[in-house]
C-alpha atoms as a PDB file:
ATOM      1  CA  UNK A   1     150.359  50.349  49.341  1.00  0.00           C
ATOM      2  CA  UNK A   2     152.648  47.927  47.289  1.00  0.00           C
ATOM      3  CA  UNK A   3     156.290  48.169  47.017  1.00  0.00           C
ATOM      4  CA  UNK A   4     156.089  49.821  43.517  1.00  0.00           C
ATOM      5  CA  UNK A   5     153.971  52.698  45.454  1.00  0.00           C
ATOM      6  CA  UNK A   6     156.886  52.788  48.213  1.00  0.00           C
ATOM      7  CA  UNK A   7     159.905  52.265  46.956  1.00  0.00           C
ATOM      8  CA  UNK A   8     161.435  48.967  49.411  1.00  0.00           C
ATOM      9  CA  UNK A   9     164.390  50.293  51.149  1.00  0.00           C
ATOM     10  CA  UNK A  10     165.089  53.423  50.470  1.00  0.00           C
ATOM     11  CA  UNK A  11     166.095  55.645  53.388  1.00  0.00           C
ATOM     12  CA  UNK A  12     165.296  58.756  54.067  1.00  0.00           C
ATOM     13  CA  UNK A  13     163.105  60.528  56.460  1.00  0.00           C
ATOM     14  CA  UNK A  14     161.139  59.181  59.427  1.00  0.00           C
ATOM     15  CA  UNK A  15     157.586  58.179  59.355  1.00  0.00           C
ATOM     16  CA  UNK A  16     155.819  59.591  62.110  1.00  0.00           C
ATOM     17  CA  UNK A  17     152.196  58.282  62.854  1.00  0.00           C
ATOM     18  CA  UNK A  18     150.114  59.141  65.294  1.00  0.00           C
ATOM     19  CA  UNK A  19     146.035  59.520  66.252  1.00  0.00           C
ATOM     20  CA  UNK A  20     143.874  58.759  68.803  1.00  0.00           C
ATOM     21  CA  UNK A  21     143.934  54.980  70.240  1.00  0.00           C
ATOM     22  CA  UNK A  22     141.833  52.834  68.318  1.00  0.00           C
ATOM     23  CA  UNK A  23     141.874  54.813  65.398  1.00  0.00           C
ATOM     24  CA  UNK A  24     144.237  52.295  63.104  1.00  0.00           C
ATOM     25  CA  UNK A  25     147.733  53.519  63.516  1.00  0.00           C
ATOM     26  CA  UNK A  26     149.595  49.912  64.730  1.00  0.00           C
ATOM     27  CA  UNK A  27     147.518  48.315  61.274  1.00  0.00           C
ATOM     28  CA  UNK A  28     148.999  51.637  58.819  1.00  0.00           C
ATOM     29  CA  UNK A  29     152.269  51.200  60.579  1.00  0.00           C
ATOM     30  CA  UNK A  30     152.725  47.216  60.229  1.00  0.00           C
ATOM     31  CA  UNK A  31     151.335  47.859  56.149  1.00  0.00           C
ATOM     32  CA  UNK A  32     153.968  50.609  55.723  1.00  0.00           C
ATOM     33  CA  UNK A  33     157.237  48.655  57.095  1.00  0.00           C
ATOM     34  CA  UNK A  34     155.858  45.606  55.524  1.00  0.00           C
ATOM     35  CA  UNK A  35     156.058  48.138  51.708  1.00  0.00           C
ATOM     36  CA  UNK A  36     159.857  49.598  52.252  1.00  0.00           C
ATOM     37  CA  UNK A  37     161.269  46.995  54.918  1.00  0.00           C
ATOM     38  CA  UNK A  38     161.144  49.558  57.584  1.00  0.00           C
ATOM     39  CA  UNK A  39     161.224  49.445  61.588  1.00  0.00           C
ATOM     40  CA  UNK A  40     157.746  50.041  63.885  1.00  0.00           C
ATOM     41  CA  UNK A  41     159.422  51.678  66.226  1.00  0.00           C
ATOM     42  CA  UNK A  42     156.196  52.067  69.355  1.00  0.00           C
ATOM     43  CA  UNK A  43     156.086  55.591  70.722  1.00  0.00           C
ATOM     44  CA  UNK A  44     152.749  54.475  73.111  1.00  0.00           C
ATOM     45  CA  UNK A  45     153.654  55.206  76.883  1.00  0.00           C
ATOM     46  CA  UNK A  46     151.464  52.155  77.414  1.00  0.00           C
ATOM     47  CA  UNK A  47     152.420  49.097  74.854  1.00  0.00           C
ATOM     48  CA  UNK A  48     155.713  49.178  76.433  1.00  0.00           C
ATOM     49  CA  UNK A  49     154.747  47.205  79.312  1.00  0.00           C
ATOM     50  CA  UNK A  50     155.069  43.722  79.143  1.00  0.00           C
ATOM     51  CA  UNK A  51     152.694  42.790  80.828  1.00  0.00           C
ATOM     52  CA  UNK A  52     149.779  45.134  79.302  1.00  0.00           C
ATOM     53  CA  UNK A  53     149.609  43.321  75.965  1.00  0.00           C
ATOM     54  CA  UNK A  54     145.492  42.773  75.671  1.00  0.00           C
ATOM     55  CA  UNK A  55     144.651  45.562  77.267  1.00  0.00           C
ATOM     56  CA  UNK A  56     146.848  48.269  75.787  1.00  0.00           C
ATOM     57  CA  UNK A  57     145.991  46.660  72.347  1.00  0.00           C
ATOM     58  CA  UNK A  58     149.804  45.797  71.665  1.00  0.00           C
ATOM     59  CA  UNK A  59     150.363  44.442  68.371  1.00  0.00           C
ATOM     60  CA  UNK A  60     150.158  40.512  68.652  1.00  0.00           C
ATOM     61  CA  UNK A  61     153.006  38.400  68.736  1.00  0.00           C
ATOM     62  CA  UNK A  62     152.166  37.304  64.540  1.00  0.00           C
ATOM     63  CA  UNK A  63     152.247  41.195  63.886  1.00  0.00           C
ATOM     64  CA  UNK A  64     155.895  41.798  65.404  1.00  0.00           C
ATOM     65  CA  UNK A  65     156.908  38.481  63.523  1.00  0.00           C
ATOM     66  CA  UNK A  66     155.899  40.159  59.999  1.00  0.00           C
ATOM     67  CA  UNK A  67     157.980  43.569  60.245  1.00  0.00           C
ATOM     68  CA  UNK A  68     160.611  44.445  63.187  1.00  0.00           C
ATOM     69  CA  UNK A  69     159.204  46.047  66.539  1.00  0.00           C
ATOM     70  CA  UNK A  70     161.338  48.023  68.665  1.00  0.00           C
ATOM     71  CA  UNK A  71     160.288  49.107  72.197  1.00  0.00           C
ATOM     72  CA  UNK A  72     156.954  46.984  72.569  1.00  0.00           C
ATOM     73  CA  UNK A  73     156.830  45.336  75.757  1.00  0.00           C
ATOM     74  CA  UNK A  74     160.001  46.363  77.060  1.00  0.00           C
ATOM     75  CA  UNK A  75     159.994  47.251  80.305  1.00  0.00           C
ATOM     76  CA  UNK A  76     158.571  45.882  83.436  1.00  0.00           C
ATOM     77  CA  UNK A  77     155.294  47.485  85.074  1.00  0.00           C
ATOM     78  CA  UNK A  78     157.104  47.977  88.774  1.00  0.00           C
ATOM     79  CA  UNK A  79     159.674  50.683  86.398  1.00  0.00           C
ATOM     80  CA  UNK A  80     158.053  54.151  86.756  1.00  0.00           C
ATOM     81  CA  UNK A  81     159.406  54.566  82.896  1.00  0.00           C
ATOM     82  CA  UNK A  82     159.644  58.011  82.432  1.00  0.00           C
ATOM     83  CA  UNK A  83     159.849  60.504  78.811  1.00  0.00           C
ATOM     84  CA  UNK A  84     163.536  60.516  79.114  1.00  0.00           C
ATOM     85  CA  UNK A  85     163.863  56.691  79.156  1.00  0.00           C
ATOM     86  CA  UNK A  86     161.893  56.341  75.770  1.00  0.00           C
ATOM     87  CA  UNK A  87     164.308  58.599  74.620  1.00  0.00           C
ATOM     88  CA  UNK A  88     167.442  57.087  75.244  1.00  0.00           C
ATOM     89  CA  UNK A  89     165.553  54.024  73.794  1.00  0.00           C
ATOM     90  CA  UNK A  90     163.846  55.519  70.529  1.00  0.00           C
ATOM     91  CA  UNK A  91     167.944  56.928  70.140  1.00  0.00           C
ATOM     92  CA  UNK A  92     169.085  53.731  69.780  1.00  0.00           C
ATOM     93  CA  UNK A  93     166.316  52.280  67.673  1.00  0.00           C
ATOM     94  CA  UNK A  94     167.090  54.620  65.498  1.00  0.00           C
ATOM     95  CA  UNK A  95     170.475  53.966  65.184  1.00  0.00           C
ATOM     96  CA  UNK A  96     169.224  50.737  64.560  1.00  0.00           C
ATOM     97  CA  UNK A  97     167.344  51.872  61.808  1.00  0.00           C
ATOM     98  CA  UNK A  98     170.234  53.747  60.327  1.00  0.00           C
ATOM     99  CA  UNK A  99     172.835  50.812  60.777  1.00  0.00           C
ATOM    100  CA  UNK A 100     170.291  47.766  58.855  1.00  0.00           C
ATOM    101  CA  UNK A 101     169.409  50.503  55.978  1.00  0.00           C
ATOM    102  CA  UNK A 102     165.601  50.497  57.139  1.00  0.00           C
ATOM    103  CA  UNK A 103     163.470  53.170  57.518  1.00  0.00           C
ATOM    104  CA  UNK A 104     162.149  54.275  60.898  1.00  0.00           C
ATOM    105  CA  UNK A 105     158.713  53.975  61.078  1.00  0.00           C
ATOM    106  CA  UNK A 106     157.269  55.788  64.867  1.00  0.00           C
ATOM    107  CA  UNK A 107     153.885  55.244  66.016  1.00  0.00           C
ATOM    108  CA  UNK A 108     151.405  55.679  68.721  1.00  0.00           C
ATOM    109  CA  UNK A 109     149.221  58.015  70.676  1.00  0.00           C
ATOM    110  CA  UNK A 110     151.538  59.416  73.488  1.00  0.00           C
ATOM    111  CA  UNK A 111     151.727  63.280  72.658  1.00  0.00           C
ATOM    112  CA  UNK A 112     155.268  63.669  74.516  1.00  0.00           C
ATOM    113  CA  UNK A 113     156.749  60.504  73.133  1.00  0.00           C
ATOM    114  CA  UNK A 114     156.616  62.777  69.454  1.00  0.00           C
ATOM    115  CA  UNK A 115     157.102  65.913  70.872  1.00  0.00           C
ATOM    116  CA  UNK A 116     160.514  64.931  72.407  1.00  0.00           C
ATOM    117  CA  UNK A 117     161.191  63.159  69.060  1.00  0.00           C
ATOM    118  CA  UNK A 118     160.571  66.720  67.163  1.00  0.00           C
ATOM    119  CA  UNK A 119     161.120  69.488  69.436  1.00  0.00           C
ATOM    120  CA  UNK A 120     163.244  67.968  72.317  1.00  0.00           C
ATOM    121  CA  UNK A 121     162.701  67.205  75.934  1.00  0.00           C
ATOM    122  CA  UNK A 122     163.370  68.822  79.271  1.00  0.00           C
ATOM    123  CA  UNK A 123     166.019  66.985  81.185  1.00  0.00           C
ATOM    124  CA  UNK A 124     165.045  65.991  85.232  1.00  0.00           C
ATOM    125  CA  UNK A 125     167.563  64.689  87.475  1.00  0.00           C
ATOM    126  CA  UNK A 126     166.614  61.142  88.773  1.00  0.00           C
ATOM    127  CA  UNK A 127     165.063  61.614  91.530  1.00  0.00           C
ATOM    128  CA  UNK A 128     166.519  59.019  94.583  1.00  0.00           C
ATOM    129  CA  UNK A 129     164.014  56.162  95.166  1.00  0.00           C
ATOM    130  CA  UNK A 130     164.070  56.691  98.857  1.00  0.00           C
ATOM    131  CA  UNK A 131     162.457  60.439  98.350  1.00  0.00           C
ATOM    132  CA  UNK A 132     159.689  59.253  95.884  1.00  0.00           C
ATOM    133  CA  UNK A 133     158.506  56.674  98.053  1.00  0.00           C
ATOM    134  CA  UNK A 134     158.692  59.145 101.071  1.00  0.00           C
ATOM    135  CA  UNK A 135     156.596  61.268  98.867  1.00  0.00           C
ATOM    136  CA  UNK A 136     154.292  59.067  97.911  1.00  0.00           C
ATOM    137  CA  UNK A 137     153.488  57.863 101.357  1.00  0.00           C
ATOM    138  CA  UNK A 138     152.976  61.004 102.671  1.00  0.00           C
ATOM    139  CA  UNK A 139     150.347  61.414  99.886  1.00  0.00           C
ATOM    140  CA  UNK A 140     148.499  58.455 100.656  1.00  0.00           C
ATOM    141  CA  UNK A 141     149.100  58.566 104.241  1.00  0.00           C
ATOM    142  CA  UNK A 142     148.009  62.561 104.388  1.00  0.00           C
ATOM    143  CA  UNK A 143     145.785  63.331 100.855  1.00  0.00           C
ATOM    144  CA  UNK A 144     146.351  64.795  97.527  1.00  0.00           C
ATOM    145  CA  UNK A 145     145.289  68.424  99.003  1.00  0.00           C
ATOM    146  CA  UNK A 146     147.735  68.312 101.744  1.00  0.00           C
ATOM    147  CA  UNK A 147     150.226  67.524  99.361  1.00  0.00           C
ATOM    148  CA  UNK A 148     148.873  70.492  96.736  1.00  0.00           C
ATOM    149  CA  UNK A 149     149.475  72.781 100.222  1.00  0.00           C
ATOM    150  CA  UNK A 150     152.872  71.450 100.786  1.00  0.00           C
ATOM    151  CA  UNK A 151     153.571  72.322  97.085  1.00  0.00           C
ATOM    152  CA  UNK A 152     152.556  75.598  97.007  1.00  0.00           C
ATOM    153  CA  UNK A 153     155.149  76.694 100.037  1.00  0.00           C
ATOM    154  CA  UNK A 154     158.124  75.428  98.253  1.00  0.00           C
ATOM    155  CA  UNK A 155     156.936  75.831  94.608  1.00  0.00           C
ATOM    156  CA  UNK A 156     154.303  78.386  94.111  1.00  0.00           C
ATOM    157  CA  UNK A 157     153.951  78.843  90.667  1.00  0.00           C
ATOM    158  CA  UNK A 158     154.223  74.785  90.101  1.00  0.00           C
ATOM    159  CA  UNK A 159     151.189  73.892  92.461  1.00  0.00           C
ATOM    160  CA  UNK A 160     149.174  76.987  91.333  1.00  0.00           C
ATOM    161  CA  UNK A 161     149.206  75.208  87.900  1.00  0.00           C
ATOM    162  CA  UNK A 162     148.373  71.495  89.465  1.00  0.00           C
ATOM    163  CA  UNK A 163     144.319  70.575  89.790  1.00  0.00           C
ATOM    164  CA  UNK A 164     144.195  70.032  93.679  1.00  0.00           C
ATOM    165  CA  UNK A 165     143.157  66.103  92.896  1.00  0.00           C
ATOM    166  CA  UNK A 166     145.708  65.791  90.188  1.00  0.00           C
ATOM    167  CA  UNK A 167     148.052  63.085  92.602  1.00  0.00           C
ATOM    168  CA  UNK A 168     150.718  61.767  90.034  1.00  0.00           C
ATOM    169  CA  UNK A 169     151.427  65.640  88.703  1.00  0.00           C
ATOM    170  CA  UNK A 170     151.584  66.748  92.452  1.00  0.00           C
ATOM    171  CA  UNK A 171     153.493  64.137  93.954  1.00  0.00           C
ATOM    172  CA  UNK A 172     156.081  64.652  90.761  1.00  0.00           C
ATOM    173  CA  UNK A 173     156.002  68.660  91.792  1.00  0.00           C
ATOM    174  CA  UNK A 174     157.359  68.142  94.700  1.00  0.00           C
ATOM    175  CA  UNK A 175     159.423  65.199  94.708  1.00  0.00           C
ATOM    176  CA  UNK A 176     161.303  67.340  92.174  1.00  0.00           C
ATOM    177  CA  UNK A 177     161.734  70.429  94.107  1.00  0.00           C
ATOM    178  CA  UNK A 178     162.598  68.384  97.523  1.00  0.00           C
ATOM    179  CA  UNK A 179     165.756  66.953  95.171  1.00  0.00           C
ATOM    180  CA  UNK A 180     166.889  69.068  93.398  1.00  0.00           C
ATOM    181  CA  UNK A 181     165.860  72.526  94.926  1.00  0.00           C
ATOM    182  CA  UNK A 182     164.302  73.621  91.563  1.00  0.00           C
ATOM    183  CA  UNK A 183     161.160  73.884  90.285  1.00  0.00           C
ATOM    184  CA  UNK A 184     160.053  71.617  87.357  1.00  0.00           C
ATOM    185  CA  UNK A 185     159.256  74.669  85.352  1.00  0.00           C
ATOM    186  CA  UNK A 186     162.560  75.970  85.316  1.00  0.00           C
ATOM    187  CA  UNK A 187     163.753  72.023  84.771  1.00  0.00           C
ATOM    188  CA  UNK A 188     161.062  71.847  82.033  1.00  0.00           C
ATOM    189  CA  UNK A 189     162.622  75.211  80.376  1.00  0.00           C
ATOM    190  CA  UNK A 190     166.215  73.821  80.090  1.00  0.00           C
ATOM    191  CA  UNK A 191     165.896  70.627  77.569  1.00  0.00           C
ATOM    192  CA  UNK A 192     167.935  68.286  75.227  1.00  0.00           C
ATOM    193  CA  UNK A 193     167.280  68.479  71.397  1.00  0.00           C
ATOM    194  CA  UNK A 194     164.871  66.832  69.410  1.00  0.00           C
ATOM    195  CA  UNK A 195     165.984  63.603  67.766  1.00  0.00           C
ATOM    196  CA  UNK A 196     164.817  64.498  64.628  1.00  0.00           C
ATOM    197  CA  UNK A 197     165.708  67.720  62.743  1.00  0.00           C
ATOM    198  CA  UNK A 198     162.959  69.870  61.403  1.00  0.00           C
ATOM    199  CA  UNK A 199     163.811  68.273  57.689  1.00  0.00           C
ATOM    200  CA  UNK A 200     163.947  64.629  58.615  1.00  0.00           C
ATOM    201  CA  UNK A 201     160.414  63.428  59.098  1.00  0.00           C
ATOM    202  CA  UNK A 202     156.963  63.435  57.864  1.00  0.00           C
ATOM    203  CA  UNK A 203     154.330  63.718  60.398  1.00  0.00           C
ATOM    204  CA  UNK A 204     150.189  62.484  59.741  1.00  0.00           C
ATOM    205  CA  UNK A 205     147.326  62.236  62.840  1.00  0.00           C
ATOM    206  CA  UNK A 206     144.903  60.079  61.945  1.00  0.00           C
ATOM    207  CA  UNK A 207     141.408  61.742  62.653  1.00  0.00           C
ATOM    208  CA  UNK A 208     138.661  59.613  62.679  1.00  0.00           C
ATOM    209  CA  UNK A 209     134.836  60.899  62.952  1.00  0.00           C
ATOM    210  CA  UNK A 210     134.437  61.579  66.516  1.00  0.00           C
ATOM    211  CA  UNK A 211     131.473  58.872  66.537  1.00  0.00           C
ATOM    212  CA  UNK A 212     132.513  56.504  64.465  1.00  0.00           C
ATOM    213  CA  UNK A 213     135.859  56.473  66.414  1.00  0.00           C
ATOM    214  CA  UNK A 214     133.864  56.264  69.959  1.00  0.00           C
ATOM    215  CA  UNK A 215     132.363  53.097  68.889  1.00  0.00           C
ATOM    216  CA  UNK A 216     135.177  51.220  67.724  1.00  0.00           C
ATOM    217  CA  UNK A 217     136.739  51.847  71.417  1.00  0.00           C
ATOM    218  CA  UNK A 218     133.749  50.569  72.872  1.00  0.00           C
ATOM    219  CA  UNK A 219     134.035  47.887  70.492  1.00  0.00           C
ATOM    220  CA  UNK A 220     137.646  46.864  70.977  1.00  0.00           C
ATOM    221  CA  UNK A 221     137.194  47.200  74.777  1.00  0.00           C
ATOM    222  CA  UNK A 222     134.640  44.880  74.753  1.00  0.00           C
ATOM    223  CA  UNK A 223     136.908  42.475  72.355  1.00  0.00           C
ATOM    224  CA  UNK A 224     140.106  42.688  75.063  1.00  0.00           C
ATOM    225  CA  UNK A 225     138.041  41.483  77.752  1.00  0.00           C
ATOM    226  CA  UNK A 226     137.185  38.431  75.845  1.00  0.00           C
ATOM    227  CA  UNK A 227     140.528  37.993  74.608  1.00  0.00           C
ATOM    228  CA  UNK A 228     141.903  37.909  78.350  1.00  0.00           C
ATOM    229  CA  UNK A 229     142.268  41.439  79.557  1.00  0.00           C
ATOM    230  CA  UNK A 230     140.743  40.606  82.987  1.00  0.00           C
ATOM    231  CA  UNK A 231     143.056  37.526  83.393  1.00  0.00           C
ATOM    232  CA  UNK A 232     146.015  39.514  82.488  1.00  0.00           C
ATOM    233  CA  UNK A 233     144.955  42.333  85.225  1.00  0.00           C
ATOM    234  CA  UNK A 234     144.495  40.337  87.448  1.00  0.00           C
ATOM    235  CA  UNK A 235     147.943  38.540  87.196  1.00  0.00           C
ATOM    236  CA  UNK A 236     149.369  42.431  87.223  1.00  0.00           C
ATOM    237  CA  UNK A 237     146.968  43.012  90.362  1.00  0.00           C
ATOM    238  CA  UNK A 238     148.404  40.264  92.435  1.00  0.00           C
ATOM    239  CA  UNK A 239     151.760  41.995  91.961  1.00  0.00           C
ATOM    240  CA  UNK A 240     150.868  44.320  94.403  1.00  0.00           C
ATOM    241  CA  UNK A 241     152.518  47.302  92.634  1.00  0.00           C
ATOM    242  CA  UNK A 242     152.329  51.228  93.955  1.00  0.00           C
ATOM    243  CA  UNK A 243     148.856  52.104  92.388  1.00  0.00           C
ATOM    244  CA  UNK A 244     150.697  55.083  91.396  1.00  0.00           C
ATOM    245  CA  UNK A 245     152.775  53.852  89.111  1.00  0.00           C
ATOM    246  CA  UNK A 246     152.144  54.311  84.962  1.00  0.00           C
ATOM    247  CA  UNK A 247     151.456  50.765  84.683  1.00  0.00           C
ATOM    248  CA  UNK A 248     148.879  50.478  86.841  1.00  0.00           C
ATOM    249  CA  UNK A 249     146.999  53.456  85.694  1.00  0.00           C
ATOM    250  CA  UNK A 250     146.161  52.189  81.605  1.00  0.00           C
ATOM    251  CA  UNK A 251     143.050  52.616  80.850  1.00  0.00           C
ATOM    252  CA  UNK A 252     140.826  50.460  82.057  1.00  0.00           C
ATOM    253  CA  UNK A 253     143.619  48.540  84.355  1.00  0.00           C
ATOM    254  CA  UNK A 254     141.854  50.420  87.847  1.00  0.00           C
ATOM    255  CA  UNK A 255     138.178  49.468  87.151  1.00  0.00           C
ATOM    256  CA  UNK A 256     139.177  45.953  86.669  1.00  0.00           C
ATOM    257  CA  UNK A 257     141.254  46.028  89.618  1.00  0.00           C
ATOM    258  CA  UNK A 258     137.731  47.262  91.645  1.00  0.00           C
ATOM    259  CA  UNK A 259     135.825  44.566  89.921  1.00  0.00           C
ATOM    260  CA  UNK A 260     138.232  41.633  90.735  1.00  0.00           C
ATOM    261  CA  UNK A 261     138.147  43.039  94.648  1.00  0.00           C
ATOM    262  CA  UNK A 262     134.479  42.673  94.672  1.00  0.00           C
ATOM    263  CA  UNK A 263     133.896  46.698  94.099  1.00  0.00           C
ATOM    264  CA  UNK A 264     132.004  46.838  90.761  1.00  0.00           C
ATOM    265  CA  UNK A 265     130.290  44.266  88.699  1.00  0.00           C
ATOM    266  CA  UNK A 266     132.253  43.649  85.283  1.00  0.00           C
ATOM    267  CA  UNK A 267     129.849  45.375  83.533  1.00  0.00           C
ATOM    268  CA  UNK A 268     130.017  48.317  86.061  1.00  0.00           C
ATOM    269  CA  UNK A 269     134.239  48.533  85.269  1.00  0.00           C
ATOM    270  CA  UNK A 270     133.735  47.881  81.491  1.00  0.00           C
ATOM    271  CA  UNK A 271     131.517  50.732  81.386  1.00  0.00           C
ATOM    272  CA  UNK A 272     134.817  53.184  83.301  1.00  0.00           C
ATOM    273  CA  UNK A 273     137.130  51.417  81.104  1.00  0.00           C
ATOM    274  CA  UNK A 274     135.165  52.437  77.535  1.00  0.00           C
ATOM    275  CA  UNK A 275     134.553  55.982  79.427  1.00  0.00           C
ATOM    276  CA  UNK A 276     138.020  56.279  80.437  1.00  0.00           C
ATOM    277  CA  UNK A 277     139.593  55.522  76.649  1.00  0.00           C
ATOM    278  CA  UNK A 278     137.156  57.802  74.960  1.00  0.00           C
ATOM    279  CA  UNK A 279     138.003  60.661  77.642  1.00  0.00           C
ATOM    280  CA  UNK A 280     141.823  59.775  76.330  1.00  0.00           C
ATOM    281  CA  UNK A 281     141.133  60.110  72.733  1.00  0.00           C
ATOM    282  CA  UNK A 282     139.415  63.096  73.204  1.00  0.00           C
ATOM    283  CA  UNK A 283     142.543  64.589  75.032  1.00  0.00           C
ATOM    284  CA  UNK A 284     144.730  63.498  72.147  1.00  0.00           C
ATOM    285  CA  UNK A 285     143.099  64.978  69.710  1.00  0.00           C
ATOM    286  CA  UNK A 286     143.131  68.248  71.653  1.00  0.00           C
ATOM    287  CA  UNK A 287     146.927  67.693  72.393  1.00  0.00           C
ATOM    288  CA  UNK A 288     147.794  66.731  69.114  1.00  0.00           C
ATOM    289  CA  UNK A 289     146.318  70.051  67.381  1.00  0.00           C
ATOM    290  CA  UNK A 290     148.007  72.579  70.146  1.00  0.00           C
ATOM    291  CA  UNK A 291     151.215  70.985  70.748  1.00  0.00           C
ATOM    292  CA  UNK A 292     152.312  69.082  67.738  1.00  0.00           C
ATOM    293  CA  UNK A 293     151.216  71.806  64.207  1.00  0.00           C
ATOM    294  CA  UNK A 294     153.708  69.805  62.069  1.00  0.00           C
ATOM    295  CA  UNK A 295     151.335  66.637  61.702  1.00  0.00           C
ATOM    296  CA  UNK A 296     149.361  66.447  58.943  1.00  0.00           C
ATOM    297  CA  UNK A 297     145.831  65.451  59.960  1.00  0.00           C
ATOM    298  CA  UNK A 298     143.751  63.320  57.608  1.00  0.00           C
ATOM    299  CA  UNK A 299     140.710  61.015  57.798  1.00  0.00           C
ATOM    300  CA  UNK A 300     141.740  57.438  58.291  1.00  0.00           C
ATOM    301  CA  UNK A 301     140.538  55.752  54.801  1.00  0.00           C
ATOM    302  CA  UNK A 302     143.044  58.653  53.061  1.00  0.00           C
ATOM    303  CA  UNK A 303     146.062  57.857  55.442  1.00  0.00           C
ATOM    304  CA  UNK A 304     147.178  55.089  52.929  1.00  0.00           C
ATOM    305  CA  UNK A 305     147.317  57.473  49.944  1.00  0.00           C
ATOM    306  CA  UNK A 306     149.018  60.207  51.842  1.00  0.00           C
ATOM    307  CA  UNK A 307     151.547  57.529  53.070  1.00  0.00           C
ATOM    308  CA  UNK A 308     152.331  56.300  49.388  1.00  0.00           C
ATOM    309  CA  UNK A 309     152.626  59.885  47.929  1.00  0.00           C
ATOM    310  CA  UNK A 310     154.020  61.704  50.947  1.00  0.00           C
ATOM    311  CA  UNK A 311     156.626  58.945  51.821  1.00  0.00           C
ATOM    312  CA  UNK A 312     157.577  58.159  48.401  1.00  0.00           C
ATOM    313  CA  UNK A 313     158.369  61.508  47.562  1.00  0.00           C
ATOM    314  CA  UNK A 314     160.566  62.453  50.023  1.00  0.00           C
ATOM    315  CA  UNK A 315     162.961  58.926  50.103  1.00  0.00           C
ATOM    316  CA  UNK A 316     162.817  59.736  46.210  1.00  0.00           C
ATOM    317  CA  UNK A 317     164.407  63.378  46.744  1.00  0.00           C
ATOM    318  CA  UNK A 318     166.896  61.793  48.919  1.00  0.00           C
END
């Protein structure tokens, strides 16, 4: 793409692009705002952890020099950053956006992040800090299952939907109905609207060949750990943060933990990490094609033509 292909500038609808990780989206992205002077704004529940860069595969400090970046590396990992918070935060990006004339350009792999951008968001009450940690040491202290049982007395139809090892999803259950006296299904039913209106973006998932796509996260795993990802976990690992919090759960993050404790070789905990990632992106592509119907999908190599005509088009009706 040149700026003759996409016209620099103009305004019009948001850009919207998403696939599975490692497929190319944070390279399309940076090319894009680099052709109209847009804003990456990062809708990856991951990359906004400072101190994940390596091993979320952030773009590097050179790449957010080239083109704005909003929302990378934002938050700290102790912050249990929830839906809603990227919300309130991808709101006032784009009113960034709006304000400096510039395009918003979203990307990343976090299913949610887009979904509250196009069909809204259900709205949860904060839930007190002195409950959630209550919760969550009763779930270490007494087990996932006993938990799961607890559920299912004050929210039936919550735990019968919950895997009985499924601890985050359990421990959120119930931390929800012991505050508010609701169920997060009837919470989930009751949202805000989307950000964007039906009319004002255009939406493309990058699909990759399943194999092809496999290999290039073995690849790029492989590549973090020599560009520092163990050094960087390990610097998160001496924080001694709730193992339950987002943070400490990217992929990868809890085999290195093992290995730097003396519980797997590296090898052993590179071989969970590469797992781990390609379980992800085969969720996300599952995700993506239930959830989300408005995205285009199209092969990587043809995501630069369908950016040039698609995008074009649409700030030229404007």
């Amino acid at each position: 793409m040149n700026e003759e292909q996409v016209g620099r500038r103009r305004v019009g609808e948001a850009v919207l692009i998403a696939g599975p990780t490692a497929s190319g989206k944070s390279a399309l992205a940076l090319e894009l705002a680099l052709a109209t002077g847009g804003i990456v704004i990062n809708a990856d529940s991951m990359q906004v952890y400072r101190d994940l860069r390596i091993i979320t595969a952030r773009p590097t400090q050179d790449e957010e020099a080239r083109a704005p970046h909003r929302l990378y590396g934002h938050v700290d990992a102790a912050v249990n950053f929830s839906a809603g918070a990227w919300v309130a935060d991808a709101a006032k990006a784009l009113d960034e956006a709006k304000t400096e004339g510039r395009p918003p350009i979203f990307v990343g792999g976090t299913g949610l992040y887009f979904k509250a951008l196009t069909a809204g968001l259900s709205v949860v009450p904060p839930i007190p800090a002195e409950l959630r940690e209550d919760v969550r040491a009763r779930l270490e202290r007494n087990g996932a299952e006993a938990l799961h049982a607890e559920l299912a007395r004050r929210d039936p139809r919550a735990a019968e939907r919950l895997n009985l090892r499924d601890r985050t999803r359990i421990a959120r259950a119930l931390e929800v109905v012991e505050a508010t006296g609701r169920s997060l299904l009837d919470w989930h039913r009751e949202g805000q609207p989307p950000l964007l209106p039906k009319d004002g973006f255009r939406a493309v998932f990058l699909a990759p060949d399943r194999d092809a796509l496999y290999a290039r996260i073995d690849a790029r795993f492989d590549a973090m750990l020599e560009a520092g990802a163990l050094e960087e976990v390990e610097r998160l690992s001496a924080r001694q943060l709730d193992p339950l919090l987002p943070a400490m759960k990217a992929h990868g993050v809890p085999a290195l933990i093992r290995h730097l404790r003396g519980e797997l070789t590296l090898e052993q905990a590179a071989t969970i990490g590469r797992a781990d990632t390609r379980h992800y992106a085969k969720r996300q592509f599952t995700w993506f094609r239930h959830q989300l119907p408005a995205f285009e999908w199209v092969r990587p190599e043809e995501a630069r033509r369908w950016l040039a005509t698609a995008v074009n088009a649409a700030w030229e009706s404007k």
